[in-house]
C-alpha atoms as a PDB file:
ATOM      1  CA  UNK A   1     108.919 103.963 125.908  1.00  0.00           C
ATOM      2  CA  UNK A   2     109.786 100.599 125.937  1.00  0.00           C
ATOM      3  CA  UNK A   3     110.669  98.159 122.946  1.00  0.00           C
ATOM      4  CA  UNK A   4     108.610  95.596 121.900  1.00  0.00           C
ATOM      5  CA  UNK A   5     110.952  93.257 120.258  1.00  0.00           C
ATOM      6  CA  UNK A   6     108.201  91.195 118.946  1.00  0.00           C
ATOM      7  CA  UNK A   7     107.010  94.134 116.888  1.00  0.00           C
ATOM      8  CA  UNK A   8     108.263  97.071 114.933  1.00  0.00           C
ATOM      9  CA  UNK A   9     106.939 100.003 117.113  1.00  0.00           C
ATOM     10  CA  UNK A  10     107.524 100.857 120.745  1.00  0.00           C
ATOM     11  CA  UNK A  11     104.857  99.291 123.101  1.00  0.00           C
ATOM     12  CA  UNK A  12     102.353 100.977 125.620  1.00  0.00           C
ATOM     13  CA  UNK A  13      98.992  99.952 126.947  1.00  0.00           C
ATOM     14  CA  UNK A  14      98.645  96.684 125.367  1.00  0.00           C
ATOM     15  CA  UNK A  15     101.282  94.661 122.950  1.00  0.00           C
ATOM     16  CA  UNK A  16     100.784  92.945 119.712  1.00  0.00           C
ATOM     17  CA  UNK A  17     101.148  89.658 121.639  1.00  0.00           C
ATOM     18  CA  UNK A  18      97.701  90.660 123.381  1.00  0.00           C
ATOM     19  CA  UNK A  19      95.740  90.249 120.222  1.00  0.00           C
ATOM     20  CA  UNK A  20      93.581  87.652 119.809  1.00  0.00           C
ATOM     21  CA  UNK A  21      94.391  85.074 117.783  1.00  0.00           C
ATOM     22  CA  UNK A  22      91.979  86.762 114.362  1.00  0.00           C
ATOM     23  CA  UNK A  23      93.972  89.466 114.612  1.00  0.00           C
ATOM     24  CA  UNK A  24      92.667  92.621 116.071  1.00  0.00           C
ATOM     25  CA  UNK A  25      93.229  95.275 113.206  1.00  0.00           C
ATOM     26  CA  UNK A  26      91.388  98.112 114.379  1.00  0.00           C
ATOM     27  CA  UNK A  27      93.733  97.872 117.416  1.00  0.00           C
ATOM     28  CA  UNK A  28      96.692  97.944 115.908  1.00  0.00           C
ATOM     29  CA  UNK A  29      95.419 100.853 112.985  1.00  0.00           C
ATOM     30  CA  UNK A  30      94.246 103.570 115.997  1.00  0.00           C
ATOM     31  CA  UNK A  31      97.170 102.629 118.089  1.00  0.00           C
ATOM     32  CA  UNK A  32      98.570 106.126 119.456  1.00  0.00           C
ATOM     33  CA  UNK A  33     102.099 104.367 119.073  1.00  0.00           C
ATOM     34  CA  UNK A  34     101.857 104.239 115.165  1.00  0.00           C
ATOM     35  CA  UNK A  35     104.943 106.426 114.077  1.00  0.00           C
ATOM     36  CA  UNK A  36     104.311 105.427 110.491  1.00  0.00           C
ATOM     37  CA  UNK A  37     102.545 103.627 107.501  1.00  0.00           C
ATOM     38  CA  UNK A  38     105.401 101.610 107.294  1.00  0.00           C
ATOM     39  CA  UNK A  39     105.313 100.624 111.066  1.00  0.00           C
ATOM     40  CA  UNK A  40     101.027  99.935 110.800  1.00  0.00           C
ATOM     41  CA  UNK A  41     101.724  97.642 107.388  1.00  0.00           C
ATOM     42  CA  UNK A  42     104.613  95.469 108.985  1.00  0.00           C
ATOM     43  CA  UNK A  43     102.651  94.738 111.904  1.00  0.00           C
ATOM     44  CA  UNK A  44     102.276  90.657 112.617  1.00  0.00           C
ATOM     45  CA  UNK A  45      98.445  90.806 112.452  1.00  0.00           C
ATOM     46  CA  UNK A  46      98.357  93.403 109.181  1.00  0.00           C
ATOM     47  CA  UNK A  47     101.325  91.100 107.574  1.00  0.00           C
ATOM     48  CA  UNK A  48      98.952  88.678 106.938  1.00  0.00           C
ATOM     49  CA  UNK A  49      95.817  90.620 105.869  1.00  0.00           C
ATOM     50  CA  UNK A  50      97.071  93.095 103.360  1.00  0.00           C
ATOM     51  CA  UNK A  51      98.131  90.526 100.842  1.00  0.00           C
ATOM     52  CA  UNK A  52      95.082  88.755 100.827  1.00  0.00           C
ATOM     53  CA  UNK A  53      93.115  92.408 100.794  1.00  0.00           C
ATOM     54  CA  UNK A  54      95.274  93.339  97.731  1.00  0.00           C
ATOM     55  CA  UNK A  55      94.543  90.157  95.956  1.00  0.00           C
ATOM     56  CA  UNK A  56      90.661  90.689  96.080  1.00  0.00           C
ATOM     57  CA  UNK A  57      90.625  93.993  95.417  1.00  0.00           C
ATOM     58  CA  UNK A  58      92.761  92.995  91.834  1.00  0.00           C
ATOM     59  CA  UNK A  59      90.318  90.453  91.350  1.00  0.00           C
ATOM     60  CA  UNK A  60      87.015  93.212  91.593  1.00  0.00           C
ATOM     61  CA  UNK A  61      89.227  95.787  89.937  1.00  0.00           C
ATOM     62  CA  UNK A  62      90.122  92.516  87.166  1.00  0.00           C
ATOM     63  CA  UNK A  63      86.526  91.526  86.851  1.00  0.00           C
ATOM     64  CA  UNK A  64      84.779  94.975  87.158  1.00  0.00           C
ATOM     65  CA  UNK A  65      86.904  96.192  84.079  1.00  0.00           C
ATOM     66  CA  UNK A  66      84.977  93.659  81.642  1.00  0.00           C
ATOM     67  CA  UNK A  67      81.507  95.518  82.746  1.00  0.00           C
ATOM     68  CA  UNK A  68      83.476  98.947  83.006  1.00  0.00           C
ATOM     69  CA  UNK A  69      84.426  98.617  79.174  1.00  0.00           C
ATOM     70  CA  UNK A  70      81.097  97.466  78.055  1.00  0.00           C
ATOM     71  CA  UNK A  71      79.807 100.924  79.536  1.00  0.00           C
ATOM     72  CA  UNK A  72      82.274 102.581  78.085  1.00  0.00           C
ATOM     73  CA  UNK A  73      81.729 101.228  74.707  1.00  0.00           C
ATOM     74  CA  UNK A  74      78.229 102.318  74.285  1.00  0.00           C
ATOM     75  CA  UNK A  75      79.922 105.814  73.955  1.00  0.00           C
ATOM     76  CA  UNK A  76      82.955 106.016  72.869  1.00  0.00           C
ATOM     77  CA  UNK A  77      85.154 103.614  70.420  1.00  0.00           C
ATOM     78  CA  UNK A  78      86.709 100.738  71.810  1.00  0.00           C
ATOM     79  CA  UNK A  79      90.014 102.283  70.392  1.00  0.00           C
ATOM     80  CA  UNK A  80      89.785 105.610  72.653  1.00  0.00           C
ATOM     81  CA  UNK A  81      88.662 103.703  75.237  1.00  0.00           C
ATOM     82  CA  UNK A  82      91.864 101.702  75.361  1.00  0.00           C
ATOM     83  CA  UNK A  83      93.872 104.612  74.455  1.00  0.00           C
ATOM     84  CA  UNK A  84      92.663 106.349  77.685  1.00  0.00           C
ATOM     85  CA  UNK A  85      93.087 103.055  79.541  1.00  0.00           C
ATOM     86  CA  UNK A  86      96.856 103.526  78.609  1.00  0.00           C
ATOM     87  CA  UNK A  87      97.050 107.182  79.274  1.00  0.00           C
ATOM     88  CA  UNK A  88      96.070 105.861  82.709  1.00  0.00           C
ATOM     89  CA  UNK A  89      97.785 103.656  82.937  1.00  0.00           C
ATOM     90  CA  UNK A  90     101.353 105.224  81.695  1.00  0.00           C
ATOM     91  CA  UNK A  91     100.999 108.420  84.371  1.00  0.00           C
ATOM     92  CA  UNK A  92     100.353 106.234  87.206  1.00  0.00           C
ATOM     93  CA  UNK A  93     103.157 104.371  86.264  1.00  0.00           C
ATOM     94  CA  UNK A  94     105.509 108.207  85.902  1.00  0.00           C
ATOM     95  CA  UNK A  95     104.163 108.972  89.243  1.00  0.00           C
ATOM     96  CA  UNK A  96     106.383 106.228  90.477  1.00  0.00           C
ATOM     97  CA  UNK A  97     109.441 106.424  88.174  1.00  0.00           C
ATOM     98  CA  UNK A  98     112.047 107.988  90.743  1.00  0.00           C
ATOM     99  CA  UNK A  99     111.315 105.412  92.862  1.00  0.00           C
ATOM    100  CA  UNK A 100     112.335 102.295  90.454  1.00  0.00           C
ATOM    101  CA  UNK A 101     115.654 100.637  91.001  1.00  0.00           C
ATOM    102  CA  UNK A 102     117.960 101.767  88.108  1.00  0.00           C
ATOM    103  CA  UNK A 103     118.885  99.100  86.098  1.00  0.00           C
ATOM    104  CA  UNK A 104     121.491  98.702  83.341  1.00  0.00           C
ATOM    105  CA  UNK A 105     119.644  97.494  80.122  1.00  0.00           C
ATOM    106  CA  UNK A 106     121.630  95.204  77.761  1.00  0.00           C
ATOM    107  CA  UNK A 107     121.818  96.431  74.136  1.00  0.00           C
ATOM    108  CA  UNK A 108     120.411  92.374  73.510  1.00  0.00           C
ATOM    109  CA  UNK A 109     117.453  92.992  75.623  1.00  0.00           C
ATOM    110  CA  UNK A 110     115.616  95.921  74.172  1.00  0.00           C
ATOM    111  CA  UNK A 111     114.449  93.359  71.082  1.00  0.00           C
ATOM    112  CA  UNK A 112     112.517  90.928  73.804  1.00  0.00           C
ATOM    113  CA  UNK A 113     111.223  93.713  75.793  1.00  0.00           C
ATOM    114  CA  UNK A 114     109.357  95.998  72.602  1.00  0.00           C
ATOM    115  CA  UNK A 115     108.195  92.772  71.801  1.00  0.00           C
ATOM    116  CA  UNK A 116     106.813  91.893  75.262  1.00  0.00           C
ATOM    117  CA  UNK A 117     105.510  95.025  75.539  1.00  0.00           C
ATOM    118  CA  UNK A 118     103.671  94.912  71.890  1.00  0.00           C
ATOM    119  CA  UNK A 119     102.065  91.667  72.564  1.00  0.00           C
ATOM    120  CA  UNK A 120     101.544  92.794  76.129  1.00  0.00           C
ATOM    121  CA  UNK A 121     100.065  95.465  76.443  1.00  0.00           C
ATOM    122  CA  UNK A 122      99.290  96.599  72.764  1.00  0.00           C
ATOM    123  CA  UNK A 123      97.917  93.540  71.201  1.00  0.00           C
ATOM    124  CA  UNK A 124      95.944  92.254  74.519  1.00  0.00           C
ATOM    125  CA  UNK A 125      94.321  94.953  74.729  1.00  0.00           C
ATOM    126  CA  UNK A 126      93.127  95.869  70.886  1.00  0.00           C
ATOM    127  CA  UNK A 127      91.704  91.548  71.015  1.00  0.00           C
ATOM    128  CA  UNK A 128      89.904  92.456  74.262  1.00  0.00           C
ATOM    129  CA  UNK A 129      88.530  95.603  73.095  1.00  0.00           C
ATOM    130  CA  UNK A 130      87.698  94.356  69.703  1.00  0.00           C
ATOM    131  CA  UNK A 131      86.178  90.837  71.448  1.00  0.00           C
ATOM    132  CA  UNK A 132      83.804  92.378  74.111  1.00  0.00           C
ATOM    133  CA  UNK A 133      81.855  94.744  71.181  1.00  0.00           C
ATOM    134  CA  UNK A 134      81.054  91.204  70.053  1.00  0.00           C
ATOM    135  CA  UNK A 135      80.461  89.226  73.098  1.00  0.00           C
ATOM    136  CA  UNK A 136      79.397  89.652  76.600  1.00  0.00           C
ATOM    137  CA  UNK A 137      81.489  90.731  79.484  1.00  0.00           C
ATOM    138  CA  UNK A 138      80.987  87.195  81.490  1.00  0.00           C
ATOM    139  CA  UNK A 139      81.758  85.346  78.199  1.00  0.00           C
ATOM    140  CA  UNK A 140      84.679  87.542  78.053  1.00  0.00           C
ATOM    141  CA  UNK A 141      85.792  87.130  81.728  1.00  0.00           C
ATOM    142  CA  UNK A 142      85.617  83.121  81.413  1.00  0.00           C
ATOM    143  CA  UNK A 143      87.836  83.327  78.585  1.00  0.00           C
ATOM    144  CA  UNK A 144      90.283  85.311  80.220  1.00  0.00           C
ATOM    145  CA  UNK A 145      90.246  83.333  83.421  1.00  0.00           C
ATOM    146  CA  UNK A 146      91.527  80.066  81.146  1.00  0.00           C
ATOM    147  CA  UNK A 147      94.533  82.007  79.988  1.00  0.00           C
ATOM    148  CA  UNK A 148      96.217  80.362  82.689  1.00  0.00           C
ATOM    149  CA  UNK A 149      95.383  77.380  81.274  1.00  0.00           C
ATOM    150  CA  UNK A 150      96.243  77.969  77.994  1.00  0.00           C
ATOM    151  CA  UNK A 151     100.167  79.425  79.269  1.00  0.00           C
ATOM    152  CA  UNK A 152     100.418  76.321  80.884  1.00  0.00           C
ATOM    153  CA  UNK A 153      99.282  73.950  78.114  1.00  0.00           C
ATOM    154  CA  UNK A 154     101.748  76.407  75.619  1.00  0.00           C
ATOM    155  CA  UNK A 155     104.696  75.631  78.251  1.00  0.00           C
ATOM    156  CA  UNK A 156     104.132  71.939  78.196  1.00  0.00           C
ATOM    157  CA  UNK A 157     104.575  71.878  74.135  1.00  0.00           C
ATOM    158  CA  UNK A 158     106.995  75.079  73.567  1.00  0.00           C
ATOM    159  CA  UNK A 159     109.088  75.058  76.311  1.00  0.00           C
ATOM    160  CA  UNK A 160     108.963  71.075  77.242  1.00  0.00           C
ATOM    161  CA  UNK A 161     107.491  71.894  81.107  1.00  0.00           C
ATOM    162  CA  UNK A 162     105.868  69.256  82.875  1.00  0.00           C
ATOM    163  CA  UNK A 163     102.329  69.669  83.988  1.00  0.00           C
ATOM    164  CA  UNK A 164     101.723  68.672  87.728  1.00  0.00           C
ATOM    165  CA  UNK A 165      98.951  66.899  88.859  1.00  0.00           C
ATOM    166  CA  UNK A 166      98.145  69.575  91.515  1.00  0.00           C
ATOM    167  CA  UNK A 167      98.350  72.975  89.080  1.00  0.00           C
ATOM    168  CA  UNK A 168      95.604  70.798  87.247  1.00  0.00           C
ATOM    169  CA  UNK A 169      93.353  70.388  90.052  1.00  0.00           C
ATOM    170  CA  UNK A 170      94.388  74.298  90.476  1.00  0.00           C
ATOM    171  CA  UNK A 171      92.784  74.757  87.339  1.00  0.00           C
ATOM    172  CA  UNK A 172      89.804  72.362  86.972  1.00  0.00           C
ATOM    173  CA  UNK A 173      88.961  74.058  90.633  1.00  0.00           C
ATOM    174  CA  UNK A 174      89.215  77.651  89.273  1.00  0.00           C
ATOM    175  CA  UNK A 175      87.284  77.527  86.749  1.00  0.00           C
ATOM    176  CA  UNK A 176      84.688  75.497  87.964  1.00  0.00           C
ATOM    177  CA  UNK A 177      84.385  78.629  90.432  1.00  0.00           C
END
């Protein structure tokens, strides 16, 4: 078969430059030409949609976790609940080790990183837990959605960052929803 050098998988019967301009996904996901995941996810029309697809499902994955843990909480205690959250969590992660680029840690490193890692994770978590038995899961989701905020403000007086006109509009738009 022929190449089609504005794609990433040999053409036949139609070409990727035949799509309409939305993008017609179906097309290029039933293609018989598809040799690969790879090939389907670096297609020009799926470039552009997967990202965006990724980001909402974080957000309903972010925002369903609030109502998931107030479930949760009517049975078990927030601690366990967390605890299995990192269990989770941690083989997910192990199911993807080998595949990590091997990197060198400095000896001067490991001090920032147990700390990162005890704030965040260990200590966001055991707040949240500890704040949503007290409050309700939209409260708690409006806090969290400032933390942006709140990073940025921190920057400006820690670190000496300037605060651009347009990240505030970013943020007055977000959370006025």
């Amino acid at each position: 078969p022929s190449f089609c050098y504005d794609a990433v998988f040999p053409c036949g019967g139609w070409r990727l430059r035949d799509v309409n301009r939305r993008g017609d996904v179906l097309k290029q996901i039933f293609h018989p030409n598809h040799r690969s995941v790879r090939d389907f996810f670096t297609a020009p029309g799926v470039r552009k949609t997967v990202p965006v697809l990724s980001l909402v499902t974080a957000m309903f994955l972010w925002g369903g976790s609030f109502i998931a843990l107030k479930i949760a909480f009517k049975v078990y205690d927030p601690m366990v609940v967390i605890f299995g959250r990192m269990l989770v969590a941690t083989v997910c992660f192990a199911l993807f080790w080998g595949r990590l680029k091997k990197e060198k840690v400095q000896k001067a490193d490991i001090k920032p990183i147990l700390l990162m890692g005890f704030f965040e994770p260990c200590l966001y978590f055991t707040f949240e837990a500890r704040a949503i038995v007290y409050t309700t899961a939209s409260q708690a989701g409006m806090i969290t959605a400032m933390l942006p905020l709140m990073v940025a403000l921190a920057a400006v007086f820690i670190l000496k960052e300037h605060l651009r006109l347009k990240t505030l509009l970013g943020f007055i738009l977000a959370l006025s929803g």
